[in-house]
C-alpha atoms as a PDB file:
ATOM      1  CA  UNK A   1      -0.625   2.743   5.447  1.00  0.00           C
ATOM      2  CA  UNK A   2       2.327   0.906   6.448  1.00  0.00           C
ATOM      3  CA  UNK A   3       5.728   2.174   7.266  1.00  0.00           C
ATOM      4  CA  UNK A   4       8.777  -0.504   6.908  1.00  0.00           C
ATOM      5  CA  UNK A   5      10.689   1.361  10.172  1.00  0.00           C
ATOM      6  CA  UNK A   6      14.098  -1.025   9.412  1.00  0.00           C
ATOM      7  CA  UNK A   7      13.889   1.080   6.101  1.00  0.00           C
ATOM      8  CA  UNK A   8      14.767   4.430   7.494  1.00  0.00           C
ATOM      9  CA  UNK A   9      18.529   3.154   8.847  1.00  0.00           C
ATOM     10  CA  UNK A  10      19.243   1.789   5.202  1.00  0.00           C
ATOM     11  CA  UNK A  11      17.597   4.732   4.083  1.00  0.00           C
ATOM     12  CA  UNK A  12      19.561   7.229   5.692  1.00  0.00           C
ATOM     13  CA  UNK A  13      23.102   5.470   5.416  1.00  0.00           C
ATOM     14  CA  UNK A  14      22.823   5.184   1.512  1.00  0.00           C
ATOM     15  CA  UNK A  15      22.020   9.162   1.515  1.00  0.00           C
ATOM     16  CA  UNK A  16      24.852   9.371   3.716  1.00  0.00           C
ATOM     17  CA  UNK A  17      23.657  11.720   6.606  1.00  0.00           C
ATOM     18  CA  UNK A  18      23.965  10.956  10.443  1.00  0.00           C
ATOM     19  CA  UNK A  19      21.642  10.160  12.844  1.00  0.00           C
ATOM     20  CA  UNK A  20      21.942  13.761  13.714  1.00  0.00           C
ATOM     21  CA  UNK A  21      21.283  15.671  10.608  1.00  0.00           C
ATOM     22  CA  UNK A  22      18.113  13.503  10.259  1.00  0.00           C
ATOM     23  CA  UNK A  23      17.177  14.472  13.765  1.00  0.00           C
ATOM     24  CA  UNK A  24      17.415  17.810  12.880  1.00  0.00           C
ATOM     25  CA  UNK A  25      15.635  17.817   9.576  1.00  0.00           C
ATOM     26  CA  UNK A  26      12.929  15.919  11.205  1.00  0.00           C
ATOM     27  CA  UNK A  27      13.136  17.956  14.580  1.00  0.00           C
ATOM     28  CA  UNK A  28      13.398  15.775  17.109  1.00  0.00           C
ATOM     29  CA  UNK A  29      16.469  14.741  18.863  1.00  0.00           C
ATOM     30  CA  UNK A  30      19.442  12.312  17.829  1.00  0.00           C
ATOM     31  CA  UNK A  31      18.612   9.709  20.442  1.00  0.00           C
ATOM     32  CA  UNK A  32      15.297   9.545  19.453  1.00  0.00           C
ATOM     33  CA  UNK A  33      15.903   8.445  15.927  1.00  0.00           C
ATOM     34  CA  UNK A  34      18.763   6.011  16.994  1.00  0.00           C
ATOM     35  CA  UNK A  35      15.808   4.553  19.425  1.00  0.00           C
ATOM     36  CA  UNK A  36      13.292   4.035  16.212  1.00  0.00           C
ATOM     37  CA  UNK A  37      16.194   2.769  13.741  1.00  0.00           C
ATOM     38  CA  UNK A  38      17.154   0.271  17.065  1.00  0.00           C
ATOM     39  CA  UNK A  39      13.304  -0.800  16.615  1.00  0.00           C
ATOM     40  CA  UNK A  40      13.737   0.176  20.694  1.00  0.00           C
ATOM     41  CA  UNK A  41      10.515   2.282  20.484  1.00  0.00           C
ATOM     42  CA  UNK A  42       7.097   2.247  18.460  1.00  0.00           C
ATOM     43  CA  UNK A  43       7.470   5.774  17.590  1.00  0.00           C
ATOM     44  CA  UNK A  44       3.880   7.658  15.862  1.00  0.00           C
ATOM     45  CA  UNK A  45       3.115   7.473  12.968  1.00  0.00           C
ATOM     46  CA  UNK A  46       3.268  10.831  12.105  1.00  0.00           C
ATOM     47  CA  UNK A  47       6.458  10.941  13.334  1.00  0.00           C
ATOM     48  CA  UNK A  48       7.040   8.107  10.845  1.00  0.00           C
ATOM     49  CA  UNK A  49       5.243   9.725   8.160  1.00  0.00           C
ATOM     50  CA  UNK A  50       7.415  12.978   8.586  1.00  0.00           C
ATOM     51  CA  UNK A  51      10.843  10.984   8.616  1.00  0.00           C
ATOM     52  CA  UNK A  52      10.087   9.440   5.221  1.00  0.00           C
ATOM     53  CA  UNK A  53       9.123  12.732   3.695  1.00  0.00           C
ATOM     54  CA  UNK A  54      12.276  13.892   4.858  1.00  0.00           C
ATOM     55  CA  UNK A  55      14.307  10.249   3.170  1.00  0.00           C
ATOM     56  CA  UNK A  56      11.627  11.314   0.426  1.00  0.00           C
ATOM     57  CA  UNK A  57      12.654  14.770  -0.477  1.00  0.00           C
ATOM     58  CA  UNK A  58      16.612  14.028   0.406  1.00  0.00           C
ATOM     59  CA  UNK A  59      16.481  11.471  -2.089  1.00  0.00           C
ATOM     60  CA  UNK A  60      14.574  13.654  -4.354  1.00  0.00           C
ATOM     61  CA  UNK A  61      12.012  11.404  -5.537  1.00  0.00           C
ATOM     62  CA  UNK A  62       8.990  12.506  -4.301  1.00  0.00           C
ATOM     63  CA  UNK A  63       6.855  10.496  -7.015  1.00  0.00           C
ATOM     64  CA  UNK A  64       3.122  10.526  -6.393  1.00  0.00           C
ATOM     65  CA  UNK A  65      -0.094   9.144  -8.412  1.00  0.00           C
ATOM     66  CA  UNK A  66      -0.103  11.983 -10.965  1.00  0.00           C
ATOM     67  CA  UNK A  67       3.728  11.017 -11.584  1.00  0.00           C
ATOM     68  CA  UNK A  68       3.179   7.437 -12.619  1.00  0.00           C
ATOM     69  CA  UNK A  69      -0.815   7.535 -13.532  1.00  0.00           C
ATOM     70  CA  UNK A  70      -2.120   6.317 -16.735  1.00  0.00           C
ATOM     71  CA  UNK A  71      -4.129   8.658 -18.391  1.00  0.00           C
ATOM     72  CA  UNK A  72      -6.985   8.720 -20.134  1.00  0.00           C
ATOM     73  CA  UNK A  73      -8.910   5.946 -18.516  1.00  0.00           C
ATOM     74  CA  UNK A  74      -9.696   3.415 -20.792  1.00  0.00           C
ATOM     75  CA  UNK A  75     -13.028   1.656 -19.196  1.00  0.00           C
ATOM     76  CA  UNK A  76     -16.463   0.052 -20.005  1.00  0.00           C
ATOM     77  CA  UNK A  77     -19.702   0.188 -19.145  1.00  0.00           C
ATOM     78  CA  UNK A  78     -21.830  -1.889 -17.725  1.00  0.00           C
ATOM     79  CA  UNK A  79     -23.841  -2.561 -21.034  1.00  0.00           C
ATOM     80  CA  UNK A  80     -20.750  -3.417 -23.007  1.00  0.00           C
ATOM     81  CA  UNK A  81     -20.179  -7.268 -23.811  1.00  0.00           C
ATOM     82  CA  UNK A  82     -17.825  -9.489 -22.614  1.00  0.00           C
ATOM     83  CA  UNK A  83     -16.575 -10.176 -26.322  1.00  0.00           C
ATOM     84  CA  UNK A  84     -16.265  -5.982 -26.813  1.00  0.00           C
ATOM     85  CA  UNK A  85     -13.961  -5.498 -23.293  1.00  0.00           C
ATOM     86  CA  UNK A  86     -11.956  -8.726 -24.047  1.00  0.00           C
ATOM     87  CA  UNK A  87     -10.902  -7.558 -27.393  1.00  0.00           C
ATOM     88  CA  UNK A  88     -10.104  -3.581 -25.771  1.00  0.00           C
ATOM     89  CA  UNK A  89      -8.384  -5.568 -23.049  1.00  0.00           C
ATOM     90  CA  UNK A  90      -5.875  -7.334 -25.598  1.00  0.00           C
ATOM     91  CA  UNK A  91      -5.559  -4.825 -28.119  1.00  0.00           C
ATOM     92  CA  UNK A  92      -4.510  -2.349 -25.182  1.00  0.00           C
ATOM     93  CA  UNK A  93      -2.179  -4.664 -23.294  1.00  0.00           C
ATOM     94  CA  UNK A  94      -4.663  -4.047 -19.999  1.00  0.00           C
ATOM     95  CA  UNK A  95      -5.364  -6.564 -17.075  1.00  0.00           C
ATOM     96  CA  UNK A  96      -7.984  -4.774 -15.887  1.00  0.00           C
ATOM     97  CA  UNK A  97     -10.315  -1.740 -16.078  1.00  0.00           C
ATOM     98  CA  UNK A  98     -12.653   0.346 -14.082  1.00  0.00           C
ATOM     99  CA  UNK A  99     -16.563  -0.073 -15.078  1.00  0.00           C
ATOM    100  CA  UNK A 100     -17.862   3.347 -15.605  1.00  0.00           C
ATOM    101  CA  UNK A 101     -21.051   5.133 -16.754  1.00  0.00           C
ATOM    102  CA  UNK A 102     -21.276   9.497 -16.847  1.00  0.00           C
ATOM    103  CA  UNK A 103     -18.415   9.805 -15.142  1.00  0.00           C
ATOM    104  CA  UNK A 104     -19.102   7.575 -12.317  1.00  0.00           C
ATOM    105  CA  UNK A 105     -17.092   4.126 -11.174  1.00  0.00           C
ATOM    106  CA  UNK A 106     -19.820   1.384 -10.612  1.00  0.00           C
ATOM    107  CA  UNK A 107     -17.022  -1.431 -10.374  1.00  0.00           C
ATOM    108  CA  UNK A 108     -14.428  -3.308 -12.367  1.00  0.00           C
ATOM    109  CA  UNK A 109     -13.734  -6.139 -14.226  1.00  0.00           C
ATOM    110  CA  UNK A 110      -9.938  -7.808 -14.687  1.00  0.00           C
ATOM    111  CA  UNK A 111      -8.701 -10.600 -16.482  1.00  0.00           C
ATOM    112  CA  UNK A 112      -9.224 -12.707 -13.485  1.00  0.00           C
ATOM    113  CA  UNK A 113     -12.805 -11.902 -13.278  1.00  0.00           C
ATOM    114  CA  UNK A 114     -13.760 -12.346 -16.950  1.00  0.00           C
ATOM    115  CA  UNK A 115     -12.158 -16.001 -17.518  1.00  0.00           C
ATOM    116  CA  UNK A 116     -14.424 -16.683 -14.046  1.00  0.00           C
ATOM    117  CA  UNK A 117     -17.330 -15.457 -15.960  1.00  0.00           C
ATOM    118  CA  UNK A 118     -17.027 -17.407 -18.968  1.00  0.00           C
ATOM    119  CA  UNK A 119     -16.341 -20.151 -17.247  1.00  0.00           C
ATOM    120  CA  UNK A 120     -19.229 -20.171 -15.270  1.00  0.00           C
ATOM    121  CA  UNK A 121     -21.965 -18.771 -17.581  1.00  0.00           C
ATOM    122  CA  UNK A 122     -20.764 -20.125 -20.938  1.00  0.00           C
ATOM    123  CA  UNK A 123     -18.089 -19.718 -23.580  1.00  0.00           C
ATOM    124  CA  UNK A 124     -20.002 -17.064 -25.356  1.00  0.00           C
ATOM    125  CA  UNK A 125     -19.116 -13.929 -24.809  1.00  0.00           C
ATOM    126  CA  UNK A 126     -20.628 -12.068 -26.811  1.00  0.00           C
ATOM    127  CA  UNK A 127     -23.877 -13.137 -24.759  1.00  0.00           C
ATOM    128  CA  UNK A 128     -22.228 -11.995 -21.353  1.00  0.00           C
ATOM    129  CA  UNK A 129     -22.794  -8.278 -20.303  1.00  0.00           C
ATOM    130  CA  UNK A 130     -19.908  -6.241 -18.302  1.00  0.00           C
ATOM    131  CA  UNK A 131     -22.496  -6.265 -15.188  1.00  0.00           C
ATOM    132  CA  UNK A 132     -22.673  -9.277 -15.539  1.00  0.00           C
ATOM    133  CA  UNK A 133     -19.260 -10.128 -14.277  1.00  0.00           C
ATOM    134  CA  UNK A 134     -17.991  -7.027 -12.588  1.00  0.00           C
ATOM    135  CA  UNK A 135     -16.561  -7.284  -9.331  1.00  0.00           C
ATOM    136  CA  UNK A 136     -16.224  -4.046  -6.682  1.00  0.00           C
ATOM    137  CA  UNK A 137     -14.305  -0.871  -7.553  1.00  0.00           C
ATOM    138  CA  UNK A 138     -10.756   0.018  -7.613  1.00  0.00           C
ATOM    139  CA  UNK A 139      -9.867   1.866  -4.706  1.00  0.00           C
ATOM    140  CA  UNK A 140      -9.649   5.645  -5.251  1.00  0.00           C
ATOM    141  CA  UNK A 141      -6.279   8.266  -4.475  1.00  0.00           C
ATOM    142  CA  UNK A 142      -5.689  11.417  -4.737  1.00  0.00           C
ATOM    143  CA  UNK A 143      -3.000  12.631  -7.419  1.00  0.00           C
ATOM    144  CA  UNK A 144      -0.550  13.578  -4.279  1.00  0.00           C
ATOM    145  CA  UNK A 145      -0.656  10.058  -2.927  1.00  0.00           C
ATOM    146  CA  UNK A 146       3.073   8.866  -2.714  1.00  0.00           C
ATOM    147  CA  UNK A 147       4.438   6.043  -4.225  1.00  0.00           C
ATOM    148  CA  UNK A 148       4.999   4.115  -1.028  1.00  0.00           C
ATOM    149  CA  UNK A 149       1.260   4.398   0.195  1.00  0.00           C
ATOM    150  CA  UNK A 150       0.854   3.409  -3.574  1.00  0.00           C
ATOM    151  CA  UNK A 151       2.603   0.070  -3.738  1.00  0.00           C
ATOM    152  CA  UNK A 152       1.208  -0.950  -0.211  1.00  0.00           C
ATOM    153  CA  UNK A 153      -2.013  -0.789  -1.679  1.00  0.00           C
ATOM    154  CA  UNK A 154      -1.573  -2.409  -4.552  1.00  0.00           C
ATOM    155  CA  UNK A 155      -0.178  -5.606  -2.692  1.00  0.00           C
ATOM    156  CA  UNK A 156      -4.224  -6.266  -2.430  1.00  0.00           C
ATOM    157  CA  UNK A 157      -5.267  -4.366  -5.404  1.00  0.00           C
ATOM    158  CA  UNK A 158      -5.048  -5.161  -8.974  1.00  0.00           C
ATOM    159  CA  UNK A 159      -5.427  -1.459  -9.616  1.00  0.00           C
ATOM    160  CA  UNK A 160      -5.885   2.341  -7.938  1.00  0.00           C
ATOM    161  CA  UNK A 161      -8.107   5.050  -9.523  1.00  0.00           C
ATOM    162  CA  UNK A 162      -6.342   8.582  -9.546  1.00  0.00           C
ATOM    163  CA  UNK A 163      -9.684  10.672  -8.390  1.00  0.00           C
ATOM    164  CA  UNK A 164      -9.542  15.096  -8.351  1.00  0.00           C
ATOM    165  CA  UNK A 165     -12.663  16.968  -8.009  1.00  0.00           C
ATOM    166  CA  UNK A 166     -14.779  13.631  -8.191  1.00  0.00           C
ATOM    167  CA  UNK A 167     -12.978  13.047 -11.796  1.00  0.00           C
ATOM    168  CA  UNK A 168     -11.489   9.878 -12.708  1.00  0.00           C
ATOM    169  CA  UNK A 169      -7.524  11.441 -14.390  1.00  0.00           C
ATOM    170  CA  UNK A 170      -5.877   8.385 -14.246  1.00  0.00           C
ATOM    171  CA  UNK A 171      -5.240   4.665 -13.539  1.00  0.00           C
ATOM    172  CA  UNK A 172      -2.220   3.100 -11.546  1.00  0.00           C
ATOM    173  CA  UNK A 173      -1.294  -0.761 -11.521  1.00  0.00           C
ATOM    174  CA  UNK A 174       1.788  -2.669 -10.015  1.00  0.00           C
ATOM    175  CA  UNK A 175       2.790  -2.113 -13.717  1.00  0.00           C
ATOM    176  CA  UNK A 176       3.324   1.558 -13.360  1.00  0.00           C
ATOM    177  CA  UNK A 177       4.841   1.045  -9.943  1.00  0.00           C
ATOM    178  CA  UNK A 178       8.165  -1.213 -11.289  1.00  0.00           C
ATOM    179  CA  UNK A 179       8.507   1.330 -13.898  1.00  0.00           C
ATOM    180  CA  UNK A 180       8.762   4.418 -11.512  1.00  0.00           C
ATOM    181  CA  UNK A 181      11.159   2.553  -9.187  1.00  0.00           C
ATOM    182  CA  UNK A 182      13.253   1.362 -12.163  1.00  0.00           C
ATOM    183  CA  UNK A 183      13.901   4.622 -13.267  1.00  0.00           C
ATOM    184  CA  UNK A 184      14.803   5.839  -9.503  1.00  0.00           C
END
């Protein structure tokens, strides 16, 4: 998880609080922030983690996974053809989906990954199983996971699976991500 630390200065001025009453929201002293914001000091990162939460709930957007999710899953299984998940995949407006069978994720396939496929194998798709082209699966979150952690991981992820009690609720893509922030 990765922490921009020049972000907390910016962060802070447009709330409009001091160095001090971040301090003290944070609990730790003035010069200690003024260090971090300096980039004088590496500080922990917990004690990173627990400045943004502050920034977070100041700025009262503390969106998470079950904020911005997509839900129901749409998905395929492993038996479905090519020709069946292209057409779900354009008629929903999807780039890419989880591959799932009872409930569990076996991998994934995305726009990227079919057009490799066909390539490869053949134009038919109709011939061309989901298995036969699906690559690992999305990463997995839990519905608290906060939008920051969220677009860090999608840098190198086309998409994040929103998992509770070992249940698939929802699906989260860069997509989702520019809408939440647009609406900040």
């Amino acid at each position: 998880m990765l922490f921009e630390i020049e972000e907390i200065r910016r962060r802070r001025k447009k709330l409009g609080i001091t160095q001090k009453k971040l301090a003290e929201l944070v609990g730790v002293s003035q010069p200690l922030i003024a260090r971090i914001e300096s980039g004088d000091i590496d500080p922990k990162l917990s004690l990173v983690k627990k400045i943004f939460e502050v920034l977070e709930e100041l700025e009262g957007k503390s969106v998470n996974a079950r904020h911005i999710m997509n839900s129901p899953v749409k998905y395929v299984t492993p038996d479905t053809t090519l020709k069946e998940a292209i057409e779900l995949m354009m008629r929903d407006g999807i780039s890419q989906m989880p591959v799932m069978e009872s409930g569990r994720v076996l991998g994934s396939i995305t726009e990227s990954s079919v057009v490799r496929t066909i390539l490869s194998k053949g134009l038919d798709a109709s011939e061309i199983k989901v298995k036969d082209c699906m690559e690992e699966p999305f990463p997995m979150i839990s519905p608290d996971e906060r939008l920051e952690s969220i677009s860090k991981m999608l840098l190198s992820n086309p998409a994040l699976l929103v998992v509770e009690n070992g249940k698939v609720i929802g699906i989260i893509t860069k997509h989702d991500v520019m809408k939440a922030l647009k609406s900040e």
